[in-house]
Protein backbone atom coordinates (compact mmCIF):
# COMPACT_ATOMS: atom_id res chain seq x y z
CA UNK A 1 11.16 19.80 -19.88
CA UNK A 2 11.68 17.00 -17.26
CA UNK A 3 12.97 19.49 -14.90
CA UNK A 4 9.85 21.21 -14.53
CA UNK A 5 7.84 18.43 -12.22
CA UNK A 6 10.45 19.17 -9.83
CA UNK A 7 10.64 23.05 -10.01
CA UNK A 8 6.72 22.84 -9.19
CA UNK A 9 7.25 20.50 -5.96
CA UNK A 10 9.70 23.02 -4.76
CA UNK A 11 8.21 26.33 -5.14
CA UNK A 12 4.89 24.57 -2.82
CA UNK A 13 7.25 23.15 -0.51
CA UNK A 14 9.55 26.66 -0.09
CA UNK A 15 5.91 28.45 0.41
CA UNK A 16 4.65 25.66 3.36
CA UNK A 17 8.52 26.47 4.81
CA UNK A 18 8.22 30.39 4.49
CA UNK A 19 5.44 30.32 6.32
CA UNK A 20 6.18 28.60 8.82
CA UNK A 21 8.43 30.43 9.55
CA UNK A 22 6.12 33.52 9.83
CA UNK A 23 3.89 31.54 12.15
CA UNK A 24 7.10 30.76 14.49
CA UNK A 25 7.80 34.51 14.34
CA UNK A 26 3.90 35.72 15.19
CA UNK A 27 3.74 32.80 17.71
CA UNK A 28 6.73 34.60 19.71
CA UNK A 29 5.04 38.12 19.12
CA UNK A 30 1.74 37.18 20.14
CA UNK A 31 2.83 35.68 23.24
CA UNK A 32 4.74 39.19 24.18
CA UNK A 33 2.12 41.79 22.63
CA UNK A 34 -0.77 39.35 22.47
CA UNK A 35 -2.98 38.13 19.73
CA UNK A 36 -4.33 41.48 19.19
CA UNK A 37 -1.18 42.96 18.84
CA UNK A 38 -0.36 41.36 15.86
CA UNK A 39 -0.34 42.75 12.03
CA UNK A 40 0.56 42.32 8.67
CA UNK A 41 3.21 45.53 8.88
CA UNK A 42 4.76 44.03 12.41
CA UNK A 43 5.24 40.62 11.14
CA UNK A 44 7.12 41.62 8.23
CA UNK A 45 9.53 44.31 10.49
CA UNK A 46 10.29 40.90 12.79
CA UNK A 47 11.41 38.73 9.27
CA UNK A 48 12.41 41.07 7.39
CA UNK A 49 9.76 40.31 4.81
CA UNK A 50 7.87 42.64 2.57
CA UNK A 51 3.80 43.48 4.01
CA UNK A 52 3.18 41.94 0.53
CA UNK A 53 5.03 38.70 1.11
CA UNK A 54 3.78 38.33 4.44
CA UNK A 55 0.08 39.11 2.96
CA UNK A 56 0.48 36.95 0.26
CA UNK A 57 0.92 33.54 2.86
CA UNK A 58 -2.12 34.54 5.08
CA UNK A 59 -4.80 37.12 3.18
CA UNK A 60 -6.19 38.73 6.09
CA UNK A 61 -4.97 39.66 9.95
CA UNK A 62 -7.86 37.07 11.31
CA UNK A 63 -6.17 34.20 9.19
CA UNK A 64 -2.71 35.01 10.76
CA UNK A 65 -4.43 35.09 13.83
CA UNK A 66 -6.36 31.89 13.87
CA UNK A 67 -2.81 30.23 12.41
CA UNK A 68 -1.40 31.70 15.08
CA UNK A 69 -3.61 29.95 17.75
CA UNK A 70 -3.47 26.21 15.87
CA UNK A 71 0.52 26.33 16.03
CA UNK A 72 0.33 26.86 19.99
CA UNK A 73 -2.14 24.23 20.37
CA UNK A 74 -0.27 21.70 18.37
CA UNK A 75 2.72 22.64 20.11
CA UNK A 76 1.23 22.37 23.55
CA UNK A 77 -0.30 19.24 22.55
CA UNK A 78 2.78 17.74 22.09
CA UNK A 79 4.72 18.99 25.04
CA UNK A 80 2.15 18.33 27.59
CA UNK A 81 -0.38 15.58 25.94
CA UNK A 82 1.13 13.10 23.69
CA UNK A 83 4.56 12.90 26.21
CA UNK A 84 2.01 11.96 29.25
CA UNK A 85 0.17 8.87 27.38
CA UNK A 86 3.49 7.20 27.76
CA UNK A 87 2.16 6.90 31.23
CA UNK A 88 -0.19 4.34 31.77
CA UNK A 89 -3.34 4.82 32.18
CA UNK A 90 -5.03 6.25 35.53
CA UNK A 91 -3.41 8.16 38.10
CA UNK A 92 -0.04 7.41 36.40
CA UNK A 93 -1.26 9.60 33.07
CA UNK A 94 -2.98 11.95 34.90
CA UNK A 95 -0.08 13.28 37.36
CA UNK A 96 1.83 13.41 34.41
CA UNK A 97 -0.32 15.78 32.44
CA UNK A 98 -0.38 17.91 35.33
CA UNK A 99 3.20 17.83 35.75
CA UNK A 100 3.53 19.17 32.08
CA UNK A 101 1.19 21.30 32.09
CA UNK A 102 2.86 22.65 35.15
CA UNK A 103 6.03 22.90 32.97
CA UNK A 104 5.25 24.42 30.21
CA UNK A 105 3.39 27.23 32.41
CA UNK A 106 6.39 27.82 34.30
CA UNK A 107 8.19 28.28 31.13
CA UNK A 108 5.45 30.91 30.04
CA UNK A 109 5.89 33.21 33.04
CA UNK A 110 7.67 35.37 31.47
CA UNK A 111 6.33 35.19 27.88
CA UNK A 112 2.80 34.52 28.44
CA UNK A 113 -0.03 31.96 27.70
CA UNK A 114 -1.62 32.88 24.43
CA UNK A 115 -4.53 30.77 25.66
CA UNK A 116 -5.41 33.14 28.70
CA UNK A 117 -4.37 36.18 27.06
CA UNK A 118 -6.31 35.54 24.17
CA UNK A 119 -9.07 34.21 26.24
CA UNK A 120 -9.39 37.97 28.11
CA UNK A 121 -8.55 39.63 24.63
CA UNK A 122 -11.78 37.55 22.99
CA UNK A 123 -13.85 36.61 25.84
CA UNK A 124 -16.74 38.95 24.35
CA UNK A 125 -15.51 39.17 20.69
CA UNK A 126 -17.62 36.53 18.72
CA UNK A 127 -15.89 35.56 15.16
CA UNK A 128 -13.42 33.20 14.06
CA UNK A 129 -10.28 33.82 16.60
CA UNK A 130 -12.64 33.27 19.56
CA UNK A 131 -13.97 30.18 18.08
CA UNK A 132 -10.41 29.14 17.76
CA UNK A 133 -8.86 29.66 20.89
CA UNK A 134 -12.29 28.48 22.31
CA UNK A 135 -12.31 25.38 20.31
CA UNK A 136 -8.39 24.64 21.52
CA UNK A 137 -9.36 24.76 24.89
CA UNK A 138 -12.07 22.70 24.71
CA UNK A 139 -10.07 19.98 23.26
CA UNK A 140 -7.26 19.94 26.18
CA UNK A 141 -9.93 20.51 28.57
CA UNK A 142 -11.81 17.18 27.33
CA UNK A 143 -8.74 15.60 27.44
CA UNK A 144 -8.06 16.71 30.81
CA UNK A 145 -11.50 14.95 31.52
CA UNK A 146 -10.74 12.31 29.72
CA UNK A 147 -7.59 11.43 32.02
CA UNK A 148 -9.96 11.94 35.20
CA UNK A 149 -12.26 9.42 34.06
CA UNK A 150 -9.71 6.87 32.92
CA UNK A 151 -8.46 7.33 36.64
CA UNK A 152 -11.86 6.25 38.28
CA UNK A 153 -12.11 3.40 35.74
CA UNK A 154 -8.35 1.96 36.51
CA UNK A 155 -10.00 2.47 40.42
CA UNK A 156 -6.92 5.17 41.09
CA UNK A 157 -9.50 7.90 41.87
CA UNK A 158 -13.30 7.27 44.03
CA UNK A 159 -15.91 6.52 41.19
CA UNK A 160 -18.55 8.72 42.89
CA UNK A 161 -16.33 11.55 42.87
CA UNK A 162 -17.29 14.62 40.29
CA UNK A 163 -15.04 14.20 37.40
CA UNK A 164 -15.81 17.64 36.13
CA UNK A 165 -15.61 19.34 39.36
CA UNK A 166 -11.86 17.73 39.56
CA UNK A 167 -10.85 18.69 36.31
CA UNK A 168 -12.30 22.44 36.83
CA UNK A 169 -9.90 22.54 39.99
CA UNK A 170 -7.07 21.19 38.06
CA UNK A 171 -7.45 24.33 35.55
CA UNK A 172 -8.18 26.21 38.23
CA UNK A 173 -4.97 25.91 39.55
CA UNK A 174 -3.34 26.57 36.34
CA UNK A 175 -5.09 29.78 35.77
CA UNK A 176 -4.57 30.95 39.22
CA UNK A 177 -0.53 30.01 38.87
CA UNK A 178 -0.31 32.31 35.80
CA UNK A 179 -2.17 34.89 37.78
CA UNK A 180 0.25 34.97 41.02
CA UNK A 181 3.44 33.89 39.05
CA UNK A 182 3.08 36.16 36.60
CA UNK A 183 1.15 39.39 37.62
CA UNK A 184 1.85 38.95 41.37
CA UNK A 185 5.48 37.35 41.23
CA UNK A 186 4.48 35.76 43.84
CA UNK A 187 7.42 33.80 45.04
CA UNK A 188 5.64 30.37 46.27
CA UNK A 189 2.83 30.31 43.86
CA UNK A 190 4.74 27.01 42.07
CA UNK A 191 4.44 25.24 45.19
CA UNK A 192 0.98 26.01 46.29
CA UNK A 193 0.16 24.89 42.31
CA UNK A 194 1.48 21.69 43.44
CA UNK A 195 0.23 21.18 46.68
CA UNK A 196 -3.43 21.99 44.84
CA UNK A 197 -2.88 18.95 42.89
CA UNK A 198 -2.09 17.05 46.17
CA UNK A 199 -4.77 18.05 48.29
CA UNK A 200 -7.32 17.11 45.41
CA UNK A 201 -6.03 13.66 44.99
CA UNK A 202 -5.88 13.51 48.86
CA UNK A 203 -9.54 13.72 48.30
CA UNK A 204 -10.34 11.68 45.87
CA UNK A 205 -8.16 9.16 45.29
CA UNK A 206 -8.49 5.65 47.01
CA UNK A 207 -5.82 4.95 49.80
CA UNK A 208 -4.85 2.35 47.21
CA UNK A 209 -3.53 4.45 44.64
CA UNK A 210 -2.21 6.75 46.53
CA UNK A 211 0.08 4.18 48.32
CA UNK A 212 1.55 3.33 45.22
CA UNK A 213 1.33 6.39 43.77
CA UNK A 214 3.63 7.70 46.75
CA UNK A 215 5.98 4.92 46.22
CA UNK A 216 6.30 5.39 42.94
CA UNK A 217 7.69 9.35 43.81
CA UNK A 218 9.77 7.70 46.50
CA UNK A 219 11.32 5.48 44.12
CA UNK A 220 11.59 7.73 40.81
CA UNK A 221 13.61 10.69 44.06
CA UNK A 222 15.56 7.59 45.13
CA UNK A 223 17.00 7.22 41.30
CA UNK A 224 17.88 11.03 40.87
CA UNK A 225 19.72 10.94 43.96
């Protein structure tokens, strides 16, 4: 009998890991076939799971969907939020989010952003995966703000400039690299990204931030040389 306390923490725990491991495998599906693309019967081809087993973690198509969409966004989250508040605050933080951001969409050239696929896949679908993938956005979006504000309070960026007209350019560029990148294969479209970013700072930023923001570059090239 004092076995069984243990058996039952297990079987929970081996569930939570099984599925995970469902959402990793539907998380690399979506982003090749979309979220649309996904089922029940093609998740359990990819793990080799019965359509019972993989029911049996999720219920419905729209749950597996919606977990789906959560996993990305707490995965992008980490890879191109949380890393950048190890800058400090300001101009610092900011060109750091957009320099992850800027990775991780380079790395999804040839897989896809689930957030702009499912975005054209939902855009006029209402019902729980739009509010998903809507309410996802939102959140890196505000943060995105967030970082542009933070900039004109540290006095790195002009405090009459439009913080939501910067951080609309910002995605901007992002949406427009996935477009030429990806669809176009166009071969410059990482640089122009860039030199986006550049020209919008140019703008707004005060001459004294970008002084130091140029030294720090010069400085940071000087040590990987």
């Amino acid at each position: 009998m004092p076995a069984a306390p243990s058996k039952i923490a297990r079987a929970p725990q081996k569930g939570q890991q099984t599925k995970a491991v469902i959402v990793d495998a539907a998380l690399n599906l979506a982003a090749q076939i979309g979220l649309e693309g996904l089922s029940i019967g093609a998740l359990a081809e990819v793990t080799g799971m019965s359509k019972s087993g993989v029911f049996a973690h999720f219920g419905s198509r729209e749950e597996l969907q919606i977990s789906v969409v959560r996993e990305y966004h707490t995965r992008f989250e980490q890879e191109v939020f949380y890393t950048a508040l190890q800058a400090p605050r300001g101009l610092p933080r900011l060109r750091a989010l957009f320099a992850n951001w800027m990775k991780r969409t380079s790395a999804e050239i040839d897989s896809g952003c689930i957030y702009i696929s499912g975005a054209v896949e939902f855009d006029d679908r209402p019902g729980p995966v739009r509010d998903a993938l809507a309410e996802s956005v939102n959140i890196w979006l505000a943060a995105m703000l967030r970082a542009v504000t933070q900039a004109q309070e540290e006095g790195h960026l002009h405090a009459d400039a439009d913080a939501k007209q910067i951080s609309f350019e910002i995605h901007a560029l992002i949406l427009a690299l996935h477009y030429e990148a990806r669809f176009l294969r166009s071969p410059d479209s990482l640089a122009r990204a860039n030199a986006g970013f550049d020209n919008i700072l140019a703008r707004c930023a005060t001459p004294e931030a970008l002084a130091g923001d140029t030294a720090t570059a010069a400085r940071r090239l000087k040590t990987v040389r």
